[in-house]
N, C-alpha and C. Protein backbone atom coordinates (compact mmCIF):
# COMPACT_ATOMS: atom_id res chain seq x y z
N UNK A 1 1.96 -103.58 -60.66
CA UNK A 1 1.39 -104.53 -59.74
C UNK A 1 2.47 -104.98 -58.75
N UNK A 2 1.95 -104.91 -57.21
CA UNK A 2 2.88 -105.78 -56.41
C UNK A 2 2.91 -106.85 -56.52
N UNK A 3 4.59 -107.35 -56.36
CA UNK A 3 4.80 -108.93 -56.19
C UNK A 3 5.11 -109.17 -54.86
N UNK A 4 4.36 -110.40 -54.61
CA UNK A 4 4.40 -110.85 -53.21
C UNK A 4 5.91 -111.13 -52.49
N UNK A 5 5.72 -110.72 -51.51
CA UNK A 5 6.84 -110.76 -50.45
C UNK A 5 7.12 -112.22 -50.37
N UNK A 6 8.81 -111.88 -50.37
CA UNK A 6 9.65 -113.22 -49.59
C UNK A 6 10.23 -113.07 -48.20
N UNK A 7 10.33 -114.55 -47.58
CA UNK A 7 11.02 -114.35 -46.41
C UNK A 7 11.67 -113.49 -45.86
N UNK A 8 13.05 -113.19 -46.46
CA UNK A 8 13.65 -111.91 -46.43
C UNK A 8 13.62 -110.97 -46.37
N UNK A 9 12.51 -110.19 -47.85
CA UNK A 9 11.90 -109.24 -47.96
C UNK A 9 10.44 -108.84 -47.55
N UNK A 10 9.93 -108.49 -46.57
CA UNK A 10 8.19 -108.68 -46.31
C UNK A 10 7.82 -107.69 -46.97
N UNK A 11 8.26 -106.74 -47.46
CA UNK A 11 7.20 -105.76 -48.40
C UNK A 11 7.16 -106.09 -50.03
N UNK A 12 5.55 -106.40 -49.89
CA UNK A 12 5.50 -106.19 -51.72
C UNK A 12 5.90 -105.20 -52.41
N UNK A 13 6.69 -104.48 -52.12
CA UNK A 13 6.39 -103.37 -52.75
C UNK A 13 8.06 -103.69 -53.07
N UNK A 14 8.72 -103.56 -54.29
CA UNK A 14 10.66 -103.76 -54.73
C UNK A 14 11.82 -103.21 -53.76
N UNK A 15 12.52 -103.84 -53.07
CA UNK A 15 13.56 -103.09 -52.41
C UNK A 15 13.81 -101.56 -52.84
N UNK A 16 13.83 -101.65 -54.32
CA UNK A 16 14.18 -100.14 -54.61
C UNK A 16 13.18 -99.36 -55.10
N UNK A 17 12.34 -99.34 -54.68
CA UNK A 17 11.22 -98.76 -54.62
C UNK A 17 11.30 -97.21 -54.14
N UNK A 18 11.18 -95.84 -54.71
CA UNK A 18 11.31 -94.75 -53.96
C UNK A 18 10.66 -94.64 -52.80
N UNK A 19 11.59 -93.95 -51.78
CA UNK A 19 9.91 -93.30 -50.47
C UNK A 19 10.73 -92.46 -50.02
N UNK A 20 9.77 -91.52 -49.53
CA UNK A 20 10.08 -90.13 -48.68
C UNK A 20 10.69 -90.33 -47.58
N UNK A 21 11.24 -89.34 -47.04
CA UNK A 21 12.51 -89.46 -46.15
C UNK A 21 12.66 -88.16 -45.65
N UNK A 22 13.75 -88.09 -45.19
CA UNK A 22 14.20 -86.47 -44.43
C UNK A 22 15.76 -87.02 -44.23
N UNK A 23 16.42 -85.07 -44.40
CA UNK A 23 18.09 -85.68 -44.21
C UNK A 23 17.92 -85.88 -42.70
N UNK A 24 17.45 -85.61 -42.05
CA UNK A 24 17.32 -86.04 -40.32
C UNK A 24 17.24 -87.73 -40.24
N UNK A 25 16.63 -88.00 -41.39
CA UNK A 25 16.74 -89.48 -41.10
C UNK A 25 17.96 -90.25 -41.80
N UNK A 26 17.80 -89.51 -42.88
CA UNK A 26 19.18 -90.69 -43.48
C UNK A 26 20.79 -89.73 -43.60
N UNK A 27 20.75 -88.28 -42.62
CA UNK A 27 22.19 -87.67 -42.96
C UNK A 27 22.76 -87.60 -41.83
N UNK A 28 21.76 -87.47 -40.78
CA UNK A 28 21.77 -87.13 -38.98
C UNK A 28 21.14 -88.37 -38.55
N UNK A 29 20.67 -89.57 -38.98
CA UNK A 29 20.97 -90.62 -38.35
C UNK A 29 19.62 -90.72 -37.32
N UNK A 30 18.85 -89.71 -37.06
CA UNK A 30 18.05 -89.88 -36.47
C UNK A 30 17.22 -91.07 -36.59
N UNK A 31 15.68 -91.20 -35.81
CA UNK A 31 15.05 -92.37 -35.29
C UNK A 31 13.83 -92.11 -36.45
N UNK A 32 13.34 -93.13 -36.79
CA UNK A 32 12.21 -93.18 -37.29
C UNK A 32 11.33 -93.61 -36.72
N UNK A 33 10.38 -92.52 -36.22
CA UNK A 33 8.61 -92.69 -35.22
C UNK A 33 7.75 -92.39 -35.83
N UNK A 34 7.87 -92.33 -37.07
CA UNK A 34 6.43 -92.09 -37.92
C UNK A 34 6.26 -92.31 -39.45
N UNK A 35 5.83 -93.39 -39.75
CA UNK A 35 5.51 -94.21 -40.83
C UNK A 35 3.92 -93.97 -41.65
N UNK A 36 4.11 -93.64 -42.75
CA UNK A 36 3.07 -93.36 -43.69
C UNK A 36 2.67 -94.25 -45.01
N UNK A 37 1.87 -94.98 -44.97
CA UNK A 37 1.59 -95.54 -46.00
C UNK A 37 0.65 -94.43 -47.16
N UNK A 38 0.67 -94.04 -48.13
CA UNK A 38 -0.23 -93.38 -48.76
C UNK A 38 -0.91 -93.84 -49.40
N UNK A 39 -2.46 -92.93 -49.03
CA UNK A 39 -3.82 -93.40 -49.56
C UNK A 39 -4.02 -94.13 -50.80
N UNK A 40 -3.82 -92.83 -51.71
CA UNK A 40 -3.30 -92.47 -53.16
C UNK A 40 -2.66 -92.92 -53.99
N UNK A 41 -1.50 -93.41 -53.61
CA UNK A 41 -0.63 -94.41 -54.42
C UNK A 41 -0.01 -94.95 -54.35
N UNK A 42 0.15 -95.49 -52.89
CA UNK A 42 0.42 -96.33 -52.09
C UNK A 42 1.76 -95.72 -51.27
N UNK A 43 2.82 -94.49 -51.88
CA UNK A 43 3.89 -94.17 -51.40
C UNK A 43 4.24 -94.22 -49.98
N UNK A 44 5.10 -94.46 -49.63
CA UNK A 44 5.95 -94.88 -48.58
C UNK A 44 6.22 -93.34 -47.90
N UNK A 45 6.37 -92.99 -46.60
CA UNK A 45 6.78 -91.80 -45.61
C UNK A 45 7.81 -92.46 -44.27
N UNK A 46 9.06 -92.21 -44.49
CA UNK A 46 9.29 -92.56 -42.98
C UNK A 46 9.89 -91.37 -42.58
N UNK A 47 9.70 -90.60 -41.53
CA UNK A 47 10.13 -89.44 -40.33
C UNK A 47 9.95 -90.08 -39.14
N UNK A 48 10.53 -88.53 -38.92
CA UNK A 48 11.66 -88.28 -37.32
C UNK A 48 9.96 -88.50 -36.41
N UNK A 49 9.21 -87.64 -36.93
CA UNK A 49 7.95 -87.53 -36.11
C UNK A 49 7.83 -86.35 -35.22
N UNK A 50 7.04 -85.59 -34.92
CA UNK A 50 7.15 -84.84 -34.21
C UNK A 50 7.56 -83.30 -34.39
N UNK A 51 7.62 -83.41 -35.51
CA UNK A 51 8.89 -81.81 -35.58
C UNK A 51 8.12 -81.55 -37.36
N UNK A 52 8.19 -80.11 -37.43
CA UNK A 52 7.49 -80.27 -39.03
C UNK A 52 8.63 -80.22 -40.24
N UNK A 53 8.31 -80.88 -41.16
CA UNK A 53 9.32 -81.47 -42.07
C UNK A 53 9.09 -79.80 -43.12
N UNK A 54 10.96 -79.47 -43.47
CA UNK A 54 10.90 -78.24 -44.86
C UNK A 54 10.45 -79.15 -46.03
N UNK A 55 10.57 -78.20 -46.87
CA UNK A 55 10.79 -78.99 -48.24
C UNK A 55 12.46 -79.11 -48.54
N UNK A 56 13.44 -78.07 -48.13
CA UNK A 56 14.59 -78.41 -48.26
C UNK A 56 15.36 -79.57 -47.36
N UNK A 57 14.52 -80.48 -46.20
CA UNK A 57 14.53 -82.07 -45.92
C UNK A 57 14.20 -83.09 -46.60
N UNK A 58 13.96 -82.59 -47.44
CA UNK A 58 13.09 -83.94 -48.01
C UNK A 58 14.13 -84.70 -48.47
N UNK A 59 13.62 -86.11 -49.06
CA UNK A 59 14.60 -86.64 -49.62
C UNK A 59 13.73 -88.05 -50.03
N UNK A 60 14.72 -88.26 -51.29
CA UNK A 60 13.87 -89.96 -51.74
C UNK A 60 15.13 -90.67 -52.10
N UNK A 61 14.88 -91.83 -51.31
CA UNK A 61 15.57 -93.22 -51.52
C UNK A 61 15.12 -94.17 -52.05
N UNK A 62 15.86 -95.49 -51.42
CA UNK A 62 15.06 -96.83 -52.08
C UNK A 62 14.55 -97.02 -50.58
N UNK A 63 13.64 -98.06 -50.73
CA UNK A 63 13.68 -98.69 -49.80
C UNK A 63 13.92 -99.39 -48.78
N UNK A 64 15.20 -100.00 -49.46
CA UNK A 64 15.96 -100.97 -48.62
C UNK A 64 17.03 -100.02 -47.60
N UNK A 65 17.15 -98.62 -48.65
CA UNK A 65 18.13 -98.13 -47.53
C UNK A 65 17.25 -97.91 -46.35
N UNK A 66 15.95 -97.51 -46.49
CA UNK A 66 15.33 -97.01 -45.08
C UNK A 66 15.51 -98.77 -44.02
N UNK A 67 14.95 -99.70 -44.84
CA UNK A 67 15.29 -100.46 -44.32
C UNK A 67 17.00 -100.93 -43.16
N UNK A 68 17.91 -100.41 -44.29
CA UNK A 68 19.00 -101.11 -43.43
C UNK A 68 19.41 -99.88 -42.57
N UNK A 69 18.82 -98.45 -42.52
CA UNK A 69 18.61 -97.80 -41.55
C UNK A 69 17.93 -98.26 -39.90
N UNK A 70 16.99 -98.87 -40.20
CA UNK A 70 16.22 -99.31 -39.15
C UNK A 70 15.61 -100.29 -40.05
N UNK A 71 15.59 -101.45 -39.20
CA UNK A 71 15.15 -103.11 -39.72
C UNK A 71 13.22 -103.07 -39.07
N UNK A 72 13.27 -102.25 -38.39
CA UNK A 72 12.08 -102.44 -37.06
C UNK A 72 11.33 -101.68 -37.85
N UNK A 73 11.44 -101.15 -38.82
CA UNK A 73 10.21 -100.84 -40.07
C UNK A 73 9.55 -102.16 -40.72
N UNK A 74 10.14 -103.14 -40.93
CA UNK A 74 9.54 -104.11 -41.44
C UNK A 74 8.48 -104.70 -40.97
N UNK A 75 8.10 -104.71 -39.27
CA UNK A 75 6.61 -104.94 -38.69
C UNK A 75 5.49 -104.10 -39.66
N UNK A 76 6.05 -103.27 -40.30
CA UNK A 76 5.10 -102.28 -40.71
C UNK A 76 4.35 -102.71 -42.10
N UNK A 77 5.04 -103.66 -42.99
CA UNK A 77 5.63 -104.22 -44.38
C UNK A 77 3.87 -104.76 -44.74
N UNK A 78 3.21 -104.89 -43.74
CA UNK A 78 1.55 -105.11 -44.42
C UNK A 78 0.68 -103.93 -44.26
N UNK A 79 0.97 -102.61 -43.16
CA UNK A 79 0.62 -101.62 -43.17
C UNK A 79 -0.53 -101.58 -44.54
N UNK A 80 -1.99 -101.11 -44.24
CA UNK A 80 -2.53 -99.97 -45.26
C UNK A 80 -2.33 -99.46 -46.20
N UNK A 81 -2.77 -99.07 -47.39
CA UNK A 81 -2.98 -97.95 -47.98
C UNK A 81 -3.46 -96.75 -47.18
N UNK A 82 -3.47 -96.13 -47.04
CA UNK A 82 -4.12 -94.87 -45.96
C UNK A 82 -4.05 -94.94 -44.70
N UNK A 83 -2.77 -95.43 -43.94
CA UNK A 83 -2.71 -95.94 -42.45
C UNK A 83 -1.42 -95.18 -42.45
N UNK A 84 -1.40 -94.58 -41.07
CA UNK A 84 0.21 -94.51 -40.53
C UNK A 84 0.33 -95.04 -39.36
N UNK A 85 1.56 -95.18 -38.72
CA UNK A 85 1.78 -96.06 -38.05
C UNK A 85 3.17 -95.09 -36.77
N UNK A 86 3.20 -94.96 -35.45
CA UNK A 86 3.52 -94.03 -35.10
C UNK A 86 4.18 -94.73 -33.15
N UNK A 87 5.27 -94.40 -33.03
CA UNK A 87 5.78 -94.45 -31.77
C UNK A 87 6.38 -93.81 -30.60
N UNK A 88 7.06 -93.84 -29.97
CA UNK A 88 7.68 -92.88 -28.88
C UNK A 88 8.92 -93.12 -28.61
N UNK A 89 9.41 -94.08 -29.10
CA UNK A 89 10.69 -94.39 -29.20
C UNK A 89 11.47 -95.48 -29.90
N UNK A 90 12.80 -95.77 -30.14
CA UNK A 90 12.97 -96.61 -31.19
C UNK A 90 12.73 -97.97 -30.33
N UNK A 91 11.94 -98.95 -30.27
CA UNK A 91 12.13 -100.25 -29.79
C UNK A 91 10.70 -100.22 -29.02
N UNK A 92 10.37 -99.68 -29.36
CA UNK A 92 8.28 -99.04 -28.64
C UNK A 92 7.84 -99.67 -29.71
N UNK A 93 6.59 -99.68 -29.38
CA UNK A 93 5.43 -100.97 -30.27
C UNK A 93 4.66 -99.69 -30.75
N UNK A 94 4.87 -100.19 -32.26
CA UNK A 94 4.36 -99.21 -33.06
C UNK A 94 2.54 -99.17 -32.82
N UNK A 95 2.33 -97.87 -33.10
CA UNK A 95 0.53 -98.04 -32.91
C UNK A 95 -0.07 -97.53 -34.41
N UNK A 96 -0.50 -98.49 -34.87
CA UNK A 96 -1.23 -98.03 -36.35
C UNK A 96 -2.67 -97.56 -36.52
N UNK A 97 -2.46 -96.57 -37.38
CA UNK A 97 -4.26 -95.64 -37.04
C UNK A 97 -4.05 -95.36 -38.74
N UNK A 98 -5.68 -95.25 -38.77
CA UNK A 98 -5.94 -95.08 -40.48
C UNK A 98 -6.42 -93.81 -40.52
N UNK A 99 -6.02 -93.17 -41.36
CA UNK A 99 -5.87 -91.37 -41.43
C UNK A 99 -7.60 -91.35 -41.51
């Protein structure tokens, strides 16, 4: 069960919580433009966007690192179950659509 968010933290979901990733995002530093909440079991997606992900990118963290990667994920922190959420650049107003 989620526990409700604090000030600090806006996602119910535990700082260290696993979610999907790419080394483009957390080895090459790249931008995160495309955010996935999953349907299914609620799992977390953040990518580059745009480009198709291997399986030898993949990667799982905690949360918080995606967080202290980019803070501007946290608008996202009430996001859906089954919603992603998607931009054009880092500091662009995210647009959320339900799969």
């Amino acid at each position: 069960m989620n526990s409700p968010s604090t000030p600090d933290w806006p996602f119910t979901d535990p700082k260290n919580v696993a979610v999907f990733t790419t080394t483009q995002v957390v080895q090459l530093g790249q931008p995160i433009l495309y955010v996935a909440h999953d349907e299914d079991d609620g799992a977390w997606q953040f990518h580059t966007g745009g480009q198709q992900i291997s399986e030898d990118d993949a990667m799982i963290v905690a949360l918080h690192e995606i967080v202290e990667h980019d803070s501007t994920v946290c608008e996202l922190a009430d996001l859906p179950w089954g919603w992603f959420a998607e931009r054009e650049h880092v500091g662009g107003p995210w647009r959320r659509l339900r799969r």
